[in-house]
PDB file of N, CA and C in Angstrom:
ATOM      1  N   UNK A   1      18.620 -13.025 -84.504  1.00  0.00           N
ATOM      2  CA  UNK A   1      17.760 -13.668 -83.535  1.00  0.00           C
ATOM      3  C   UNK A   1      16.711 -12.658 -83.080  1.00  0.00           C
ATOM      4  N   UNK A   2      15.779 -13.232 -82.969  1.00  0.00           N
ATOM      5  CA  UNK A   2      14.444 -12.184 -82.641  1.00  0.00           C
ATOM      6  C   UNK A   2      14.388 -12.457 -80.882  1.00  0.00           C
ATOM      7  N   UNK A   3      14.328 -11.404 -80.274  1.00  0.00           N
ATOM      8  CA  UNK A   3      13.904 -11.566 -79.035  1.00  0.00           C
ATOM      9  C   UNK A   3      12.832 -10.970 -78.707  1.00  0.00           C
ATOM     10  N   UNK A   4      11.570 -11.664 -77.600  1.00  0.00           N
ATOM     11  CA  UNK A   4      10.823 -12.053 -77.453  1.00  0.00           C
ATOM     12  C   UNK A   4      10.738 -10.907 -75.869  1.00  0.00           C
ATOM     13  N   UNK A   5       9.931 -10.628 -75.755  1.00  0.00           N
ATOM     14  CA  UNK A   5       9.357  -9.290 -74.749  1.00  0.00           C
ATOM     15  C   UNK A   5       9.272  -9.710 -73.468  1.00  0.00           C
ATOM     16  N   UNK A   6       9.201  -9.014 -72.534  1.00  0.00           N
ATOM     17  CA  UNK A   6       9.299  -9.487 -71.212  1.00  0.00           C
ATOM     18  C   UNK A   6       7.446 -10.018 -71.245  1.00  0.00           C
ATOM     19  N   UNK A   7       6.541  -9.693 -71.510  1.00  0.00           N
ATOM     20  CA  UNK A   7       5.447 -10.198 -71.439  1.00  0.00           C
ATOM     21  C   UNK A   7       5.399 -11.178 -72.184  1.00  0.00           C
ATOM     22  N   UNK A   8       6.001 -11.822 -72.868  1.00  0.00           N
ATOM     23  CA  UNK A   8       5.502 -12.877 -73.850  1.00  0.00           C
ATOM     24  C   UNK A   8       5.007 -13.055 -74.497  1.00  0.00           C
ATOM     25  N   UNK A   9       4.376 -12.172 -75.017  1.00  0.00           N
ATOM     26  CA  UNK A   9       3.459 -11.717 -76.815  1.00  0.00           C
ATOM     27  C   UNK A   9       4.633 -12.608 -77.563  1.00  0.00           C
ATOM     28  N   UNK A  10       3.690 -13.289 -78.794  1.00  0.00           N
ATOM     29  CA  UNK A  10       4.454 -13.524 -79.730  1.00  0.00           C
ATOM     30  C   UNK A  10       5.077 -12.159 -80.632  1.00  0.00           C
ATOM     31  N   UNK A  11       5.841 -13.104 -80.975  1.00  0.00           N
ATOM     32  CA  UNK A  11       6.922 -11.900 -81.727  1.00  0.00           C
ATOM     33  C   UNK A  11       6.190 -11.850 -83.376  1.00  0.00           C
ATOM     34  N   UNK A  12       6.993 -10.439 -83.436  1.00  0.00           N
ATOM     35  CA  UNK A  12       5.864  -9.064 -84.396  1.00  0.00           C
ATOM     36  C   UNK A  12       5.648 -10.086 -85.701  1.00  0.00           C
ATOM     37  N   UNK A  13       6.183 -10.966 -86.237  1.00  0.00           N
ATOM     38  CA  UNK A  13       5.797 -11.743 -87.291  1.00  0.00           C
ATOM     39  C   UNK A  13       4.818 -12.768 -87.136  1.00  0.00           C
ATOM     40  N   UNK A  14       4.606 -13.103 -86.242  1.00  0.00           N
ATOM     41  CA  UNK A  14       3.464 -14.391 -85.647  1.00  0.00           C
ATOM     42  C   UNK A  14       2.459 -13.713 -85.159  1.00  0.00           C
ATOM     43  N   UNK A  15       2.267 -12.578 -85.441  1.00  0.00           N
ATOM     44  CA  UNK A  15       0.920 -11.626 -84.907  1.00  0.00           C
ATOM     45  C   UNK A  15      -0.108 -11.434 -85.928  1.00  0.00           C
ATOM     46  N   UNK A  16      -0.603 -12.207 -86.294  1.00  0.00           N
ATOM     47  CA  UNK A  16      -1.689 -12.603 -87.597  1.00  0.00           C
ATOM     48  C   UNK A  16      -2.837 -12.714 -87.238  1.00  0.00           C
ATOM     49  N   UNK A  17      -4.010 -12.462 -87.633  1.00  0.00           N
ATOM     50  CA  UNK A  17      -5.077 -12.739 -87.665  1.00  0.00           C
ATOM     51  C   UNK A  17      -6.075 -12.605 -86.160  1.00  0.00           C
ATOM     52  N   UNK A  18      -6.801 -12.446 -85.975  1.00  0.00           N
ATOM     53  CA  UNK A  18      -7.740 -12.230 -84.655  1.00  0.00           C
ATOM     54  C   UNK A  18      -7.430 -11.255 -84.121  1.00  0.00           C
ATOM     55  N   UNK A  19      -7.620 -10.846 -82.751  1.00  0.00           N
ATOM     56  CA  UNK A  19      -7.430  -9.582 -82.279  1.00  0.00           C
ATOM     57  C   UNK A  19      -5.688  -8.639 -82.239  1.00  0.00           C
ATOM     58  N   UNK A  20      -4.695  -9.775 -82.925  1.00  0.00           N
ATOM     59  CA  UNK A  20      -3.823  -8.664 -83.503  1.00  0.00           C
ATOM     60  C   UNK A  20      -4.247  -7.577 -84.520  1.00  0.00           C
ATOM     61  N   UNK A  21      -5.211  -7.816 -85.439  1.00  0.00           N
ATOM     62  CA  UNK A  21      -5.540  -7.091 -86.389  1.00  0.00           C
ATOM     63  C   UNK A  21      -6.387  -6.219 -86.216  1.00  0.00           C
ATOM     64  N   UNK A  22      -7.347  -6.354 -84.813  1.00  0.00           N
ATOM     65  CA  UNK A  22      -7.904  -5.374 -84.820  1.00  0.00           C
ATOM     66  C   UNK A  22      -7.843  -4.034 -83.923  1.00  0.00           C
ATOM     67  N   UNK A  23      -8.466  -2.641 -84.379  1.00  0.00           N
ATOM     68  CA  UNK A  23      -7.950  -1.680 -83.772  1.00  0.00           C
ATOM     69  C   UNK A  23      -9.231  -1.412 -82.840  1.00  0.00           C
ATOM     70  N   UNK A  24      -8.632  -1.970 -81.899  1.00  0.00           N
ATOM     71  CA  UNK A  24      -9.758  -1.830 -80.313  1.00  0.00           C
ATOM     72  C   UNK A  24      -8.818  -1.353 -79.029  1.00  0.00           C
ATOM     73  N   UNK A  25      -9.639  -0.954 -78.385  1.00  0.00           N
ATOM     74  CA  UNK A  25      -9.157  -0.788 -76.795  1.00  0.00           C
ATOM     75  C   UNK A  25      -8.520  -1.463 -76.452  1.00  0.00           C
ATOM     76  N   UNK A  26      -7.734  -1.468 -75.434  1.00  0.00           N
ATOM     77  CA  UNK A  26      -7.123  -3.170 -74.812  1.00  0.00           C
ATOM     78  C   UNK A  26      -8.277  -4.005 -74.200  1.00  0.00           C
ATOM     79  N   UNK A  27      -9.059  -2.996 -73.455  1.00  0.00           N
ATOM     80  CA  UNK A  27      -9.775  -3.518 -72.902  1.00  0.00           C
ATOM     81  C   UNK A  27     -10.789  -4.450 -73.269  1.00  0.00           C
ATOM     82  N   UNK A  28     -11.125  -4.412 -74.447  1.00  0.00           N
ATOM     83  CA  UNK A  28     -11.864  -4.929 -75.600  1.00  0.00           C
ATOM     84  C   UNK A  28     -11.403  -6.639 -75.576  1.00  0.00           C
ATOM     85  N   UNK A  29      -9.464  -6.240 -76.154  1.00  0.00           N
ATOM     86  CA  UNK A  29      -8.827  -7.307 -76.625  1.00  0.00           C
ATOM     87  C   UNK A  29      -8.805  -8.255 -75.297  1.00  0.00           C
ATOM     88  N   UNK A  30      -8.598  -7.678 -73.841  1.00  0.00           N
ATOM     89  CA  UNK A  30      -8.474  -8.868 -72.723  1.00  0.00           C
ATOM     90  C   UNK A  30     -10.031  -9.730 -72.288  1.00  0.00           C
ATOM     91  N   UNK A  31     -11.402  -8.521 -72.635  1.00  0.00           N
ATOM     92  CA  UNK A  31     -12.357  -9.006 -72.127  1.00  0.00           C
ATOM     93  C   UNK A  31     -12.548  -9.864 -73.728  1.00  0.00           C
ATOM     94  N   UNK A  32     -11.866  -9.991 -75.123  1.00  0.00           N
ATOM     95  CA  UNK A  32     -12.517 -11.084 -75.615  1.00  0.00           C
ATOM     96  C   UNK A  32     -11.090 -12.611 -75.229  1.00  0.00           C
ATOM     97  N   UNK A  33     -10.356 -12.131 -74.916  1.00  0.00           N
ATOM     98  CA  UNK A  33      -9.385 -13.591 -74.476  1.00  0.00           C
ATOM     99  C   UNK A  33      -9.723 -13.752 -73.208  1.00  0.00           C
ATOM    100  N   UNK A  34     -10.292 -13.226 -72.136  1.00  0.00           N
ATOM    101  CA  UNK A  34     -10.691 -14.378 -71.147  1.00  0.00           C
ATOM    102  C   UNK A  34     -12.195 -14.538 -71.591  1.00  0.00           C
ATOM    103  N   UNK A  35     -12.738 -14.101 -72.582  1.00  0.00           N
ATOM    104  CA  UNK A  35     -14.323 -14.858 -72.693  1.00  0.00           C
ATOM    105  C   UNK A  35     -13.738 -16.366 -73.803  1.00  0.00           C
ATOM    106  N   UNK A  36     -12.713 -16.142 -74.569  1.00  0.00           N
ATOM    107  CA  UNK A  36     -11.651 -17.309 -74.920  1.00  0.00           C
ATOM    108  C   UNK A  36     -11.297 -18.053 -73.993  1.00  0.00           C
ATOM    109  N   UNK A  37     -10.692 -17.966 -73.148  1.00  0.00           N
ATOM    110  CA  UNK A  37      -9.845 -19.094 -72.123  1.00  0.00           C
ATOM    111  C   UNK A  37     -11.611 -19.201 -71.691  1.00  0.00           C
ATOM    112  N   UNK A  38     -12.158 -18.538 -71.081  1.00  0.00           N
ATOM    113  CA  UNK A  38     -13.397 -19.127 -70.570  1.00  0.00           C
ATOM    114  C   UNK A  38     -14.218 -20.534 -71.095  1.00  0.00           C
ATOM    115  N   UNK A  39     -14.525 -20.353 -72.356  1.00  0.00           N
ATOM    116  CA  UNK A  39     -14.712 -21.338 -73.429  1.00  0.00           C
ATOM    117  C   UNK A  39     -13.466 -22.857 -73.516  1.00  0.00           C
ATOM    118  N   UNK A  40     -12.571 -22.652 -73.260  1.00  0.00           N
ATOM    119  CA  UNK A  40     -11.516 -23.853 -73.453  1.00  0.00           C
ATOM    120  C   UNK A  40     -11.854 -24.644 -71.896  1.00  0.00           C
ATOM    121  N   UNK A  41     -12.318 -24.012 -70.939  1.00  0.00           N
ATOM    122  CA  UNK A  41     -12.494 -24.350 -69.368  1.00  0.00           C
ATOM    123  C   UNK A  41     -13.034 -25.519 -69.962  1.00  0.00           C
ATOM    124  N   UNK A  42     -14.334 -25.746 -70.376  1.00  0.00           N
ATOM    125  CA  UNK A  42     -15.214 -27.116 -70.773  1.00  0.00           C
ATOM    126  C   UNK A  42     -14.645 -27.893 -71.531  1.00  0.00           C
ATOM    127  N   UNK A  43     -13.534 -28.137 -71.774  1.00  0.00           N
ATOM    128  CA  UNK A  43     -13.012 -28.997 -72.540  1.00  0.00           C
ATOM    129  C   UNK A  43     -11.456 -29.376 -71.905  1.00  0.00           C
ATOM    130  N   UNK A  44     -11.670 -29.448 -70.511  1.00  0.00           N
ATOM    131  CA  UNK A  44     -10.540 -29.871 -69.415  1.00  0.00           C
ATOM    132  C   UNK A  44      -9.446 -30.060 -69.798  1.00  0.00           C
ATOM    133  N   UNK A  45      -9.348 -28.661 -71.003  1.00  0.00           N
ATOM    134  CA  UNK A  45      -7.551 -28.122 -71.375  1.00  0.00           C
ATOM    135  C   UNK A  45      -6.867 -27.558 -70.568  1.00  0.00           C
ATOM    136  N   UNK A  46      -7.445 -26.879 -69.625  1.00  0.00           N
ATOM    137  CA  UNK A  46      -6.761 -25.739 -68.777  1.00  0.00           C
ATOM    138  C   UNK A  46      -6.329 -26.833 -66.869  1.00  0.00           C
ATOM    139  N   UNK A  47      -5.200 -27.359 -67.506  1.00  0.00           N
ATOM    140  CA  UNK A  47      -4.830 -27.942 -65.500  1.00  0.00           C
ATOM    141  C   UNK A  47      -4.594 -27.177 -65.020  1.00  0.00           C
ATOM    142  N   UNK A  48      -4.739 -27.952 -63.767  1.00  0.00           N
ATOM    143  CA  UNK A  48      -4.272 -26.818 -62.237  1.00  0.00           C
ATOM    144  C   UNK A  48      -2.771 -26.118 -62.722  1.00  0.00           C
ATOM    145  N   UNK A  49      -1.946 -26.884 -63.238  1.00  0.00           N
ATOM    146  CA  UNK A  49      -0.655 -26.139 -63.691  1.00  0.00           C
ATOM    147  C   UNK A  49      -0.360 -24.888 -64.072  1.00  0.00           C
ATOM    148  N   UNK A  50      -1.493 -25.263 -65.059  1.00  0.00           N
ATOM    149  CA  UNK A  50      -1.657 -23.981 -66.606  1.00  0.00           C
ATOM    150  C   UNK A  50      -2.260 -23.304 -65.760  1.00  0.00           C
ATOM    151  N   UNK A  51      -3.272 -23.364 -64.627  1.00  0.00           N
ATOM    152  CA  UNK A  51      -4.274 -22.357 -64.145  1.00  0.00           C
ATOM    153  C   UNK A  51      -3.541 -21.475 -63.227  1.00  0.00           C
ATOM    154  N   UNK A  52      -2.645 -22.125 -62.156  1.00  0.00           N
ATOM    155  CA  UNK A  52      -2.209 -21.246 -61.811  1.00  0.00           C
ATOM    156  C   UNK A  52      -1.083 -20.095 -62.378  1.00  0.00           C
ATOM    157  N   UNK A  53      -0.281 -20.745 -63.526  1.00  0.00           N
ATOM    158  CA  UNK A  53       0.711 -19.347 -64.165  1.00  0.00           C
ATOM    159  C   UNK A  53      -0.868 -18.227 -65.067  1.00  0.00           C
ATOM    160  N   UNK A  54      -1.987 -18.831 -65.978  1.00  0.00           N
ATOM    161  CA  UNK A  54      -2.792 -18.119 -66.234  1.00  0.00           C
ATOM    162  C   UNK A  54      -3.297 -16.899 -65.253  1.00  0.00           C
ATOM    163  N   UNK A  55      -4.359 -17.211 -64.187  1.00  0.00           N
ATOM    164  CA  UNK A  55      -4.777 -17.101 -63.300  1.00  0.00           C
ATOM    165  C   UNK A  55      -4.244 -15.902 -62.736  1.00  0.00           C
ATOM    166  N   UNK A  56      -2.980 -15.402 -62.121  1.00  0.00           N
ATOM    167  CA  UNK A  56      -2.546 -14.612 -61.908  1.00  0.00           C
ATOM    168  C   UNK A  56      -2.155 -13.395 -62.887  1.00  0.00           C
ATOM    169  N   UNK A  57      -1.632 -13.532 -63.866  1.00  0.00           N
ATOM    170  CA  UNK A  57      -1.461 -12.740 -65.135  1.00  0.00           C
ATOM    171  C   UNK A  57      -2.776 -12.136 -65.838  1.00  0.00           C
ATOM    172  N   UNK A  58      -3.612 -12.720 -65.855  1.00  0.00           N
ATOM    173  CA  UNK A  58      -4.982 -12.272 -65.936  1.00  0.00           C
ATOM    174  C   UNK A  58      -5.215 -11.592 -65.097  1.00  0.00           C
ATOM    175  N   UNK A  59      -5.360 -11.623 -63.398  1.00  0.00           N
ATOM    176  CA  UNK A  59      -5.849 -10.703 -62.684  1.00  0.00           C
ATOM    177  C   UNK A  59      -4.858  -9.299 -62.660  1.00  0.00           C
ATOM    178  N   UNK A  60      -3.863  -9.338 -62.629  1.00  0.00           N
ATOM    179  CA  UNK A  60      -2.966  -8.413 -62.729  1.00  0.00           C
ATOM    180  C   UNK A  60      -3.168  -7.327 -63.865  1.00  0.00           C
ATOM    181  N   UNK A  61      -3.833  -8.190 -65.233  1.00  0.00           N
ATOM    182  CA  UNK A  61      -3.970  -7.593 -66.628  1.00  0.00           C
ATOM    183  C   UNK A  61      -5.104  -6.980 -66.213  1.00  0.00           C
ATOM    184  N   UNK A  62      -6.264  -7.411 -65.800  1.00  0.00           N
ATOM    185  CA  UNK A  62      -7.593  -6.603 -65.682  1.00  0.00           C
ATOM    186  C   UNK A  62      -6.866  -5.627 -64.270  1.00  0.00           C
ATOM    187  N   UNK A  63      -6.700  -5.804 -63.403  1.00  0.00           N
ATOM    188  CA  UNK A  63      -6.086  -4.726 -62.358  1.00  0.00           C
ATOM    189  C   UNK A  63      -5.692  -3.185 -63.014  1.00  0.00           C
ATOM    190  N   UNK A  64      -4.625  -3.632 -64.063  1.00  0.00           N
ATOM    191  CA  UNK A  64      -3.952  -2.286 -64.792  1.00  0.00           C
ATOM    192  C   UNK A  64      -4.844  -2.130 -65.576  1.00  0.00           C
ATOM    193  N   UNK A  65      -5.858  -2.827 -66.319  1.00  0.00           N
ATOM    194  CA  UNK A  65      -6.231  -1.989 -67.412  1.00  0.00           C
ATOM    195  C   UNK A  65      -8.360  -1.590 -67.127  1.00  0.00           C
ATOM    196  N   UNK A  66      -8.386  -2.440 -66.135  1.00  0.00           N
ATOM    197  CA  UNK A  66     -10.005  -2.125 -66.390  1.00  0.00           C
ATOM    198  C   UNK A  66     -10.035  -1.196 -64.623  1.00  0.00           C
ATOM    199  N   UNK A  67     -10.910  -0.565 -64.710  1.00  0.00           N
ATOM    200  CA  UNK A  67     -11.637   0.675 -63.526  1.00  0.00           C
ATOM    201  C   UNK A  67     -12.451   0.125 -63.185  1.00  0.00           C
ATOM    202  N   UNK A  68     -12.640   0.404 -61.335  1.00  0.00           N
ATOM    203  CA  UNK A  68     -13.836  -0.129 -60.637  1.00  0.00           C
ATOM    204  C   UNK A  68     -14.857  -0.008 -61.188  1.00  0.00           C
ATOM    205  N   UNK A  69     -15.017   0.661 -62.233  1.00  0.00           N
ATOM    206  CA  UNK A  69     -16.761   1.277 -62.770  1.00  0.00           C
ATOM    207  C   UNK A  69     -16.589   0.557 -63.999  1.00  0.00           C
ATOM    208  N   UNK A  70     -15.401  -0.006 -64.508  1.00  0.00           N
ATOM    209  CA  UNK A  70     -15.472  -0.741 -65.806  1.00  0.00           C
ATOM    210  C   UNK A  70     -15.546  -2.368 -65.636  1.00  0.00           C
ATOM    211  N   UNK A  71     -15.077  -2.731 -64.181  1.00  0.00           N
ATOM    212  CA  UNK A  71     -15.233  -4.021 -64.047  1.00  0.00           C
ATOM    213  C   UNK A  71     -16.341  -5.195 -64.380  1.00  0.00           C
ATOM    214  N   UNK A  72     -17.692  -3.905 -64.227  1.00  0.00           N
ATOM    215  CA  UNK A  72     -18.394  -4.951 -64.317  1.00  0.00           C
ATOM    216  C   UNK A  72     -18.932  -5.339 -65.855  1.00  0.00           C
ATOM    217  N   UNK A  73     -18.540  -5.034 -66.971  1.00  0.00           N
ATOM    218  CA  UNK A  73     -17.946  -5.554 -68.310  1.00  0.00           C
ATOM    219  C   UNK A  73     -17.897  -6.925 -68.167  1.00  0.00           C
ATOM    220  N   UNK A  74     -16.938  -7.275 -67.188  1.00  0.00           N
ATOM    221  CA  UNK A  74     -16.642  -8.949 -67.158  1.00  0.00           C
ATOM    222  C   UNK A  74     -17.278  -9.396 -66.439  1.00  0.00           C
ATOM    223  N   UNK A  75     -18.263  -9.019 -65.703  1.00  0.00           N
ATOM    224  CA  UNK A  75     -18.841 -10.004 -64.487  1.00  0.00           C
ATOM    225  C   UNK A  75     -19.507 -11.164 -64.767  1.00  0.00           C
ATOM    226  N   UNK A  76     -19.925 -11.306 -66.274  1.00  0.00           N
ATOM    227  CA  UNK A  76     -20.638 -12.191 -67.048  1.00  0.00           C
ATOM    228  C   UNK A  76     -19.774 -13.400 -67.071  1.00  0.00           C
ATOM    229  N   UNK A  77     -18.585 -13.203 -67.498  1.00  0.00           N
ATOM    230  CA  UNK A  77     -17.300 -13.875 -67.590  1.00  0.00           C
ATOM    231  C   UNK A  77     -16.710 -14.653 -66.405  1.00  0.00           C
ATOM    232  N   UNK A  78     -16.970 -14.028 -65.534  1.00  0.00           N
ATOM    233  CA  UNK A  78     -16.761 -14.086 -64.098  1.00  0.00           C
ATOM    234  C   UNK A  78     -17.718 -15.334 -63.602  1.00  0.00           C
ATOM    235  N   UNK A  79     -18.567 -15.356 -63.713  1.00  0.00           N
ATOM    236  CA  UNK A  79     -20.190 -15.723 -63.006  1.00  0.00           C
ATOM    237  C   UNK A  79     -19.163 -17.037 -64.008  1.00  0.00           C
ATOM    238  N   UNK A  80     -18.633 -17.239 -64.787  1.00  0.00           N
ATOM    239  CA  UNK A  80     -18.831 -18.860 -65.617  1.00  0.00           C
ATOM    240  C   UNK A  80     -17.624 -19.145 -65.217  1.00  0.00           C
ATOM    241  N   UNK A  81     -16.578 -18.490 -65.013  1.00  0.00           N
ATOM    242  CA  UNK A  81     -15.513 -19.307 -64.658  1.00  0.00           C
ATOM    243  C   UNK A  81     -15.162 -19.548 -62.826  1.00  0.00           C
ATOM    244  N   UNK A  82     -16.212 -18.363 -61.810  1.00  0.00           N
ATOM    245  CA  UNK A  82     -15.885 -18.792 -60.892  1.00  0.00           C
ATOM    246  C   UNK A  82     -17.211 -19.675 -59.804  1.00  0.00           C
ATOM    247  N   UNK A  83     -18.626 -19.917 -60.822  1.00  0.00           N
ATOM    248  CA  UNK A  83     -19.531 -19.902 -60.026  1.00  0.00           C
ATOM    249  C   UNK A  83     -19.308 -21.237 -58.954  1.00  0.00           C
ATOM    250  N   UNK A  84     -19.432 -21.697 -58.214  1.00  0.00           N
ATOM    251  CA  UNK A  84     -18.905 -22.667 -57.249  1.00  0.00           C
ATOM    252  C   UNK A  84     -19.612 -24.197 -57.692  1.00  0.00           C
ATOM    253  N   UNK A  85     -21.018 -23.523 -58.277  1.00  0.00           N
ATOM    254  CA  UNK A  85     -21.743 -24.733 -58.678  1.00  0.00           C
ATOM    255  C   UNK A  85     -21.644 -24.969 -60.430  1.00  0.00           C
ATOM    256  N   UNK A  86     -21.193 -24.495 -61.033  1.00  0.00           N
ATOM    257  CA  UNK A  86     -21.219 -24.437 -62.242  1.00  0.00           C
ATOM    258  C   UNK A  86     -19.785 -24.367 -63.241  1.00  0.00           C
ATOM    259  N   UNK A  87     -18.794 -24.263 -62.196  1.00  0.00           N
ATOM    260  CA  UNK A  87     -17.397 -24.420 -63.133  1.00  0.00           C
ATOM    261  C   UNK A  87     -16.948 -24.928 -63.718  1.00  0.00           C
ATOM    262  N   UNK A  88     -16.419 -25.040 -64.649  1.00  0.00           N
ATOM    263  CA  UNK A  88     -15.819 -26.108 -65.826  1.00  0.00           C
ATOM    264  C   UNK A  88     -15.097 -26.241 -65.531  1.00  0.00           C
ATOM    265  N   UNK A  89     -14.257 -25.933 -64.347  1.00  0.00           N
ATOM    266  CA  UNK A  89     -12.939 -26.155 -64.002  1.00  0.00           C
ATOM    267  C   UNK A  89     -12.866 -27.909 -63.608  1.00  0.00           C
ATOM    268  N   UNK A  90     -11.345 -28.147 -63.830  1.00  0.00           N
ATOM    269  CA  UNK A  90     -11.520 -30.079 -63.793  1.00  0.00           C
ATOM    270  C   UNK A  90     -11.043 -30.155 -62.666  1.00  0.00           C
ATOM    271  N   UNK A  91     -11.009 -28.933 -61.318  1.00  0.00           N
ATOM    272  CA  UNK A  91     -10.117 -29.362 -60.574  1.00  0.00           C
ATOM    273  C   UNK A  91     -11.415 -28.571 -59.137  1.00  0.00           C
ATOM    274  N   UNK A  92     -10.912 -28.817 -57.909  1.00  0.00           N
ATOM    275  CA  UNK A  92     -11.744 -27.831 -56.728  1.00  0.00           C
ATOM    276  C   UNK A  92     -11.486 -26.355 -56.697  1.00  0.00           C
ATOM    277  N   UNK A  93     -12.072 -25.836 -56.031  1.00  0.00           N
ATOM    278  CA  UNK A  93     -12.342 -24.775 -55.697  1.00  0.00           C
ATOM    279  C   UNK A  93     -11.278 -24.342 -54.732  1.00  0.00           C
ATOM    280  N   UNK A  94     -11.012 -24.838 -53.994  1.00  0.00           N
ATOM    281  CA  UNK A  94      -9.450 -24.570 -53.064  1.00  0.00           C
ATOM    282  C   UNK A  94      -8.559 -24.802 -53.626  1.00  0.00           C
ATOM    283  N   UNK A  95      -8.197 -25.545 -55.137  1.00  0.00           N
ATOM    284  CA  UNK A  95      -7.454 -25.424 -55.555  1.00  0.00           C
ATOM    285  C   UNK A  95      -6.913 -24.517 -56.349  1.00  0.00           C
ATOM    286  N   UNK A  96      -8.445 -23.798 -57.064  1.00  0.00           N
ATOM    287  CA  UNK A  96      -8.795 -22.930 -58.136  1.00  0.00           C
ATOM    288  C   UNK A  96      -7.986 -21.444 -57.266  1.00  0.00           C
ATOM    289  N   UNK A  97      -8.838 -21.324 -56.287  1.00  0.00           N
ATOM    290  CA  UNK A  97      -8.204 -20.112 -55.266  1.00  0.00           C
ATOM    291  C   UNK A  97      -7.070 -20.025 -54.878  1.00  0.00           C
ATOM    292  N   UNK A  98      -6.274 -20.955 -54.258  1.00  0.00           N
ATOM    293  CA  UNK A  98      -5.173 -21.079 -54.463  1.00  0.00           C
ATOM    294  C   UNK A  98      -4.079 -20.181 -54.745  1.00  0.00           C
TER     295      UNK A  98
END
Protein backbone atom coordinates (compact mmCIF):
# COMPACT_ATOMS: atom_id res chain seq x y z
CA UNK A 1 0.00 0.00 0.00
CA UNK A 2 1.38 3.36 -0.91
CA UNK A 3 0.87 6.02 1.60
CA UNK A 4 0.15 9.33 0.75
CA UNK A 5 2.02 12.48 2.68
CA UNK A 6 0.71 14.61 5.19
CA UNK A 7 0.42 17.43 2.47
CA UNK A 8 -1.35 15.58 -0.07
CA UNK A 9 0.85 15.58 -3.15
CA UNK A 10 -0.01 12.81 -5.23
CA UNK A 11 1.96 9.89 -4.72
CA UNK A 12 5.57 9.51 -6.48
CA UNK A 13 3.97 7.47 -9.45
CA UNK A 14 1.13 9.95 -10.45
CA UNK A 15 3.71 12.77 -10.62
CA UNK A 16 3.85 13.10 -14.48
CA UNK A 17 4.01 15.72 -16.62
CA UNK A 18 3.75 19.69 -15.87
CA UNK A 19 5.47 21.22 -13.14
CA UNK A 20 6.44 17.76 -11.58
CA UNK A 21 8.98 17.60 -14.28
CA UNK A 22 10.29 20.64 -14.05
CA UNK A 23 13.45 21.80 -12.20
CA UNK A 24 12.36 25.27 -10.79
CA UNK A 25 12.18 27.04 -7.53
CA UNK A 26 9.13 26.29 -5.54
CA UNK A 27 8.41 29.48 -5.85
CA UNK A 28 8.10 29.34 -9.53
CA UNK A 29 5.94 26.00 -9.15
CA UNK A 30 3.19 27.85 -6.53
CA UNK A 31 3.18 31.25 -8.48
CA UNK A 32 2.34 29.02 -11.77
CA UNK A 33 -0.64 26.89 -9.78
CA UNK A 34 -2.34 29.80 -8.36
CA UNK A 35 -2.01 31.69 -11.84
CA UNK A 36 -3.83 27.91 -12.59
CA UNK A 37 -6.55 27.92 -9.97
CA UNK A 38 -6.79 31.65 -10.99
CA UNK A 39 -7.87 30.69 -14.56
CA UNK A 40 -10.49 27.81 -13.38
CA UNK A 41 -12.18 30.95 -11.12
CA UNK A 42 -14.13 31.90 -14.63
CA UNK A 43 -15.52 28.85 -15.16
CA UNK A 44 -17.54 28.64 -11.62
CA UNK A 45 -15.50 25.34 -10.72
CA UNK A 46 -14.14 26.59 -7.62
CA UNK A 47 -17.41 26.72 -4.69
CA UNK A 48 -17.43 28.38 -1.61
CA UNK A 49 -16.62 24.74 -0.29
CA UNK A 50 -13.57 24.08 -2.40
CA UNK A 51 -12.61 27.84 -1.69
CA UNK A 52 -12.46 27.75 1.62
CA UNK A 53 -10.16 24.29 2.22
CA UNK A 54 -8.06 25.99 -1.06
CA UNK A 55 -7.87 29.45 0.20
CA UNK A 56 -6.14 28.85 3.32
CA UNK A 57 -3.43 26.31 2.16
CA UNK A 58 -2.46 28.68 -0.42
CA UNK A 59 -1.94 31.52 1.91
CA UNK A 60 0.01 29.52 4.31
CA UNK A 61 2.11 28.10 1.08
CA UNK A 62 3.03 31.66 -0.13
CA UNK A 63 3.63 32.70 3.79
CA UNK A 64 6.54 29.89 4.03
CA UNK A 65 7.83 30.17 0.80
CA UNK A 66 7.68 33.74 -0.78
CA UNK A 67 9.54 37.12 1.18
CA UNK A 68 8.04 40.48 1.73
CA UNK A 69 10.28 41.70 -1.19
CA UNK A 70 9.24 38.60 -3.25
CA UNK A 71 5.56 39.02 -2.79
CA UNK A 72 5.02 41.24 -5.19
CA UNK A 73 5.68 38.42 -8.03
CA UNK A 74 2.00 37.62 -7.41
CA UNK A 75 0.33 40.81 -7.09
CA UNK A 76 -0.78 40.41 -10.72
CA UNK A 77 -2.46 37.22 -9.60
CA UNK A 78 -3.81 38.85 -6.76
CA UNK A 79 -5.43 42.00 -8.53
CA UNK A 80 -7.68 38.94 -10.56
CA UNK A 81 -8.67 36.83 -7.98
CA UNK A 82 -9.35 39.44 -5.27
CA UNK A 83 -10.38 42.69 -7.18
CA UNK A 84 -13.93 43.49 -5.58
CA UNK A 85 -15.20 44.60 -8.97
CA UNK A 86 -13.83 42.10 -11.19
CA UNK A 87 -13.83 38.55 -9.52
CA UNK A 88 -14.70 35.46 -11.05
CA UNK A 89 -15.55 34.27 -7.98
CA UNK A 90 -19.44 32.75 -8.13
CA UNK A 91 -19.90 33.66 -4.70
CA UNK A 92 -19.54 37.45 -2.39
CA UNK A 93 -16.93 38.94 -1.08
CA UNK A 94 -17.81 38.26 2.67
CA UNK A 95 -17.98 35.08 1.79
CA UNK A 96 -14.70 34.93 -0.18
CA UNK A 97 -12.99 36.55 3.14
CA UNK A 98 -14.40 34.51 5.28
Amino acid sequence: MIERSSRRSPCHEARVGGHWEISAPETFSIKEGLTRLSCLLSFDIITLDLWTQLAPRWMMTIVEHFSKENIKELSGIFCKIFDPDMSPLAFELDEMYR
